[in-house]
Protein backbone atom coordinates (compact mmCIF):
# COMPACT_ATOMS: atom_id res chain seq x y z
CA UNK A 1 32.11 -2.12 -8.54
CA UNK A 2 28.87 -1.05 -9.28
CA UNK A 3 26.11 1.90 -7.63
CA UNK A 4 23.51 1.42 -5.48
CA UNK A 5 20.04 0.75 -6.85
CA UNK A 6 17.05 2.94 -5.41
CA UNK A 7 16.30 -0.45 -3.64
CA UNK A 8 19.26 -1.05 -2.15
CA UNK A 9 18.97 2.21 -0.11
CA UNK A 10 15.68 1.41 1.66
CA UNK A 11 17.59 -2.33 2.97
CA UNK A 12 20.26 -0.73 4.40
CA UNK A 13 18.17 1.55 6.17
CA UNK A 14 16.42 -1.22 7.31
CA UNK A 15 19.41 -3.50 8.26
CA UNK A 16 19.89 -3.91 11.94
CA UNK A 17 23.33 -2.81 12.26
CA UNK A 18 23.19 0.23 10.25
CA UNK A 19 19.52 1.08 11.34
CA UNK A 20 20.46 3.41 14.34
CA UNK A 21 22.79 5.23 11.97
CA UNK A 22 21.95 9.09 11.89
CA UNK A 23 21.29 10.24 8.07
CA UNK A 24 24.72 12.10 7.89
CA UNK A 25 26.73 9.36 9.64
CA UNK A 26 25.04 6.47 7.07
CA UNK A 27 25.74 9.45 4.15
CA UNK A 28 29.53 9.45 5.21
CA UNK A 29 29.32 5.53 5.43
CA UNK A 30 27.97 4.99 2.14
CA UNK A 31 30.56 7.02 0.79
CA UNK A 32 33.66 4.77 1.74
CA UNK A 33 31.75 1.77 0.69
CA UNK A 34 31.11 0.18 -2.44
CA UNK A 35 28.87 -2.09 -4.44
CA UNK A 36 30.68 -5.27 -5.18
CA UNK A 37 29.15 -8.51 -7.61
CA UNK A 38 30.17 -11.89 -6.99
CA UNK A 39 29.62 -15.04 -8.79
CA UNK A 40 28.48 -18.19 -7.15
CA UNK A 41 31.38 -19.86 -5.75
CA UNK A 42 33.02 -16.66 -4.97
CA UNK A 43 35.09 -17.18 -1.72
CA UNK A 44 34.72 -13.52 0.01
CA UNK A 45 37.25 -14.11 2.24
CA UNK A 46 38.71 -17.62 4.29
CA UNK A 47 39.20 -17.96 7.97
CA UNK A 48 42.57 -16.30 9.41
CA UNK A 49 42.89 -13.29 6.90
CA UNK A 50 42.40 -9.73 8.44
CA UNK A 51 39.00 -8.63 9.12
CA UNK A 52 38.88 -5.07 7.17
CA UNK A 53 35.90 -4.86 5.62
CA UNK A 54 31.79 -6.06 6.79
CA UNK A 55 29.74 -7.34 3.64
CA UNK A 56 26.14 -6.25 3.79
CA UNK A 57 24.11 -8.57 1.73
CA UNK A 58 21.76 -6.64 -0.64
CA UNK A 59 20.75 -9.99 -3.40
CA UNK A 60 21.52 -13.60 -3.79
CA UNK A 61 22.85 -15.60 -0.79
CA UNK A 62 26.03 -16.24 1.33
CA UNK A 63 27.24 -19.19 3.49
CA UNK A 64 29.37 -18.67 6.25
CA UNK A 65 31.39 -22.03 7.15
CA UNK A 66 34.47 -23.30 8.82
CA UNK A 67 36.52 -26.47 7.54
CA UNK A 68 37.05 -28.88 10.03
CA UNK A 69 40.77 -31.09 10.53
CA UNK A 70 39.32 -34.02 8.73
CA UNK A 71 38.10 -32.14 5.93
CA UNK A 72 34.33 -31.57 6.03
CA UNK A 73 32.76 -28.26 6.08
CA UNK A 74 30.59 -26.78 9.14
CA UNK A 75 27.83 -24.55 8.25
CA UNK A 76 27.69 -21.56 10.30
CA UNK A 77 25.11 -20.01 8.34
CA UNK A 78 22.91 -18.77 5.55
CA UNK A 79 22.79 -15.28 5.25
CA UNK A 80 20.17 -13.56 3.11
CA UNK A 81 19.84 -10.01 2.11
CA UNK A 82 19.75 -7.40 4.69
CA UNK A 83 22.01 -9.47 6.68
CA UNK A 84 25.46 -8.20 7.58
CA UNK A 85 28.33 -10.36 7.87
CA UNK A 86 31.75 -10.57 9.76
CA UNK A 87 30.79 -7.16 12.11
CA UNK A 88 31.48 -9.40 15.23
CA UNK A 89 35.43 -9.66 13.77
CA UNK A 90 35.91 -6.19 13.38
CA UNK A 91 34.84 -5.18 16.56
CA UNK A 92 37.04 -7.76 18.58
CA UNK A 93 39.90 -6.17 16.14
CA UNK A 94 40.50 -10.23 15.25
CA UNK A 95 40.83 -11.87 11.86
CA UNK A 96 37.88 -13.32 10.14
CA UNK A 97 36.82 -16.39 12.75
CA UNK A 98 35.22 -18.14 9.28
CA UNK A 99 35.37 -18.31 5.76
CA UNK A 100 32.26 -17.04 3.15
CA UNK A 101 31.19 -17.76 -0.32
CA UNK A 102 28.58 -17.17 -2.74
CA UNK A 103 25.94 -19.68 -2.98
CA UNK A 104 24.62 -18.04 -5.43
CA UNK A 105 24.97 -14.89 -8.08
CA UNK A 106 25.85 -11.93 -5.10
CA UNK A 107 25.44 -8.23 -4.96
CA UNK A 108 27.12 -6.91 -1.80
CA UNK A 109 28.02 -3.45 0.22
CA UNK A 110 31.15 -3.61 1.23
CA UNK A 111 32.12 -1.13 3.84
CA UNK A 112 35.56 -0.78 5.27
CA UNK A 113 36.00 -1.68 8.85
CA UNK A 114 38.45 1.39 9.97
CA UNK A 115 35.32 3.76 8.87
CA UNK A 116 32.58 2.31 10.61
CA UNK A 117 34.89 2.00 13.81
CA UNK A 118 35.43 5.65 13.44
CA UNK A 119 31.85 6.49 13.79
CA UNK A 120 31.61 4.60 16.98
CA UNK A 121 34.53 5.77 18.74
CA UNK A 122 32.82 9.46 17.62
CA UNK A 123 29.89 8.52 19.14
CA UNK A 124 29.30 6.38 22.24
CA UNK A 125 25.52 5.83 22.32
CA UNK A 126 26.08 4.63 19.01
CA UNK A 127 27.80 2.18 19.52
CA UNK A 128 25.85 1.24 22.31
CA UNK A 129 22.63 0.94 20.53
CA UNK A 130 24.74 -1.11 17.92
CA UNK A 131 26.16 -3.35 20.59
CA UNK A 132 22.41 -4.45 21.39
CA UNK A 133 21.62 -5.33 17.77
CA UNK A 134 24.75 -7.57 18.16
CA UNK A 135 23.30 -9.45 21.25
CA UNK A 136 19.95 -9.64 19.16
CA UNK A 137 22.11 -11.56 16.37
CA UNK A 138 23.34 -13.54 18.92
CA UNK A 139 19.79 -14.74 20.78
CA UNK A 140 18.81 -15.88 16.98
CA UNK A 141 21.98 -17.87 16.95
CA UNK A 142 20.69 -19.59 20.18
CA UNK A 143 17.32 -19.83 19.39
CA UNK A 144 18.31 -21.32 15.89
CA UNK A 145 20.68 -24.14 17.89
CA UNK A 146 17.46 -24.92 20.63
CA UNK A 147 15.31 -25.21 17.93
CA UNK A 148 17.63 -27.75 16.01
CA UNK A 149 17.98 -29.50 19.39
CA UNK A 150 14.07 -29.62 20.38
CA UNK A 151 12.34 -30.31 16.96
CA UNK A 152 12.78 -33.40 14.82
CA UNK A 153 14.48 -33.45 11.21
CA UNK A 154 10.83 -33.15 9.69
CA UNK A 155 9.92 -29.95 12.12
CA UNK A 156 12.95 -28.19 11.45
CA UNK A 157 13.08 -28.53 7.65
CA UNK A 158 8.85 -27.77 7.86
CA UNK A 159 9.65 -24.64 9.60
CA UNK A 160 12.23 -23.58 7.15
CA UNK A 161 9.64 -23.97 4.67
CA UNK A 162 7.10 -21.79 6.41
CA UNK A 163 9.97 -18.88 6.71
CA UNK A 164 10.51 -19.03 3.14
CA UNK A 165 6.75 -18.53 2.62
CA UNK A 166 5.56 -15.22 1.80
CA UNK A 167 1.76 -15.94 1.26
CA UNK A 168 0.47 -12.13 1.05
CA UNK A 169 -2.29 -12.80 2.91
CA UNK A 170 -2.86 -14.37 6.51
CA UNK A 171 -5.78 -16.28 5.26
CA UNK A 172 -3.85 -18.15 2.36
CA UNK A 173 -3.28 -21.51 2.73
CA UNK A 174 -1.29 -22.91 -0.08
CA UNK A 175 1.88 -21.58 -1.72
CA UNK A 176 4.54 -22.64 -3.98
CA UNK A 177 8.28 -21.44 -3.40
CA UNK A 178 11.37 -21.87 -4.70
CA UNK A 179 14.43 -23.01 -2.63
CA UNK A 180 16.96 -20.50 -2.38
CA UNK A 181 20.05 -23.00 -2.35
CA UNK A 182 21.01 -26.42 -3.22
CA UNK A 183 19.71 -29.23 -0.55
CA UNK A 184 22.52 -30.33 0.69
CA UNK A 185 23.25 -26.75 2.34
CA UNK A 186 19.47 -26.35 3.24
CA UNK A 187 20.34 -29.59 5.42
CA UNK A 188 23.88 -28.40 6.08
CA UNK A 189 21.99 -25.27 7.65
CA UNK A 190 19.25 -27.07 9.40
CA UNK A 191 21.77 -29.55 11.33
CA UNK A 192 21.23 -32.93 9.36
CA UNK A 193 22.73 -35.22 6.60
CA UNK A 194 21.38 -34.82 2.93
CA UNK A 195 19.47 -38.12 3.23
CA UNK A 196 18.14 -37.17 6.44
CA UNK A 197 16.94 -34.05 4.55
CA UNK A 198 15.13 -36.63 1.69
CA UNK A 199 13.24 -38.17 4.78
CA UNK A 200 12.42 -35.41 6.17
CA UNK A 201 10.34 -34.33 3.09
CA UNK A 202 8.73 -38.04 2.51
CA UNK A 203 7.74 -37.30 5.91
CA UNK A 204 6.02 -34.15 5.12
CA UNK A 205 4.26 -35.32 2.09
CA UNK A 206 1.77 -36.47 4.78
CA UNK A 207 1.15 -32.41 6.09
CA UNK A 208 1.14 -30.87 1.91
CA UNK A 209 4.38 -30.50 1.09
CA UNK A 210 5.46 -32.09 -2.29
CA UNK A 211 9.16 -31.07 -4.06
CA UNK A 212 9.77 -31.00 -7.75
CA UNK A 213 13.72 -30.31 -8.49
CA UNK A 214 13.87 -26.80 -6.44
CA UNK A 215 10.58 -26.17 -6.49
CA UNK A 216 8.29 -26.67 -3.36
CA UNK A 217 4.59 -27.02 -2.69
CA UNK A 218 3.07 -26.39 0.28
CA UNK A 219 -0.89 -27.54 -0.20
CA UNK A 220 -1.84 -27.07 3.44
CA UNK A 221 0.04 -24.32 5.51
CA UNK A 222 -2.27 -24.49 8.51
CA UNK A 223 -1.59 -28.13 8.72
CA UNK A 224 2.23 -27.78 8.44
CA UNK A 225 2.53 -25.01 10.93
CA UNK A 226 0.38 -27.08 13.29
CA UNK A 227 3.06 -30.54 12.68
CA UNK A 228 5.82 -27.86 13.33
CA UNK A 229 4.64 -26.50 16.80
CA UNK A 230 3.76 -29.80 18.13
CA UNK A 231 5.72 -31.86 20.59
CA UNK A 232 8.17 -33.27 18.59
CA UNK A 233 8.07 -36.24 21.03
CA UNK A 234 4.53 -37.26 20.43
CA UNK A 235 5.78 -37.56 16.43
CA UNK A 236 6.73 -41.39 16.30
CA UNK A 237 7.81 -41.17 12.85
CA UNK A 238 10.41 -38.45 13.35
CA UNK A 239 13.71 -39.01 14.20
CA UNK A 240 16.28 -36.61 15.60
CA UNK A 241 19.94 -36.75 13.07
């Protein structure tokens, strides 16, 4: 276990499920949580066991995934920091519905799930307010599945690009970033097949992306977020996984 960092404090503030939280209440919060490190490849807990604690995400990244009979692996998700997981377990008062792990080096909050219920039950409009930031989270997982079901495997990955681009200023119109994962869950997250993933950025050599290991070059962001917005139909060579 470790202490918060001055940084840390101004994320959770800023995290959507803890947002609405009074000073005091967040105080008393903070105080039953802690500050947890995990290594990449860290299971933080596997579908089935008892949902006691939520994990807000302060650095590094966490996938959220559920193994199937045959044994592959469904990615649910790719959580970055600021992002809470497993609330949606706790409140049903169900065991975790998935499993998570590290994809990378982790720093966590980890708060217990009896404390945070406490708060709510003390204080209704609470937990209204926090019931709407759940609905929120689930309208992004909608939009996330229309998108993956109305854009081709080039549009998709394109517009994961984009989000990953922080450019500092509207008018810029090149960048270079760094994926924050391996591939093969960037394409796991995006709804396709690893090779569909390698097409995908042949395709988008032709808008100014060009990939070197994890690095990634977008020369021409107006021209990408154009490709990305069109009608994926009128893109003869895309093709849907």
């Amino acid at each position: 276990m470790t202490a918060l960092l001055p940084k840390d404090t101004d994320l959770i503030q800023r995290a959507p499920l803890l947002m609405d939280l009074p000073e005091k209440e967040l105080g008393k919060l903070l105080d039953d949580s802690h500050v947890v490190k995990h290594p990449r490849g860290k299971l933080l807990f596997l579908r089935g066991e008892p949902s006691d604690h939520i994990y807000l995400l302060l650095e590094g990244w966490v996938k959220v995934f559920r193994d199937t009979h045959d044994g592959e692996q469904t990615v649910i998700g790719i959580l970055k920091p600021g992002e809470t997981i497993a609330e949606a377990a706790i409140f049903l008062g169900r065991d975790y519905p998935a499993s998570a792990e590290a994809v990378s080096d982790c720093r966590l909050l980890e708060i217990p799930s009896d404390s945070l219920l406490s708060l709510l039950r003390d204080d209704s409009e609470l937990a209204i307010r926090m019931l709407g930031t759940l609905s929120q989270r689930m309208r992004g997982l909608v939009l996330h599945i229309e998108q993956i079901q109305a854009r081709s495997t080039p549009q998709r990955l394109g517009e994961f690009l984009l989000g990953l681009c922080d450019t500092g200023d509207a008018g810029d119109t090149s960048a270079i970033i760094e994926l924050p994962y391996d591939k093969s869950l960037v394409a796991a997250r995006l709804g396709m097949k690893p090779e569909s993933l390698s097409r995908a950025l042949v395709k988008l050599r032709d808008f100014g992306v060009t990939t070197s290991g994890h690095q990634v070059t977008l020369d021409d962001i107006p021209q990408l977020r154009k490709f990305c917005i069109a009608d994926h139909q009128k893109d003869s060579g895309s093709s849907p996984c």
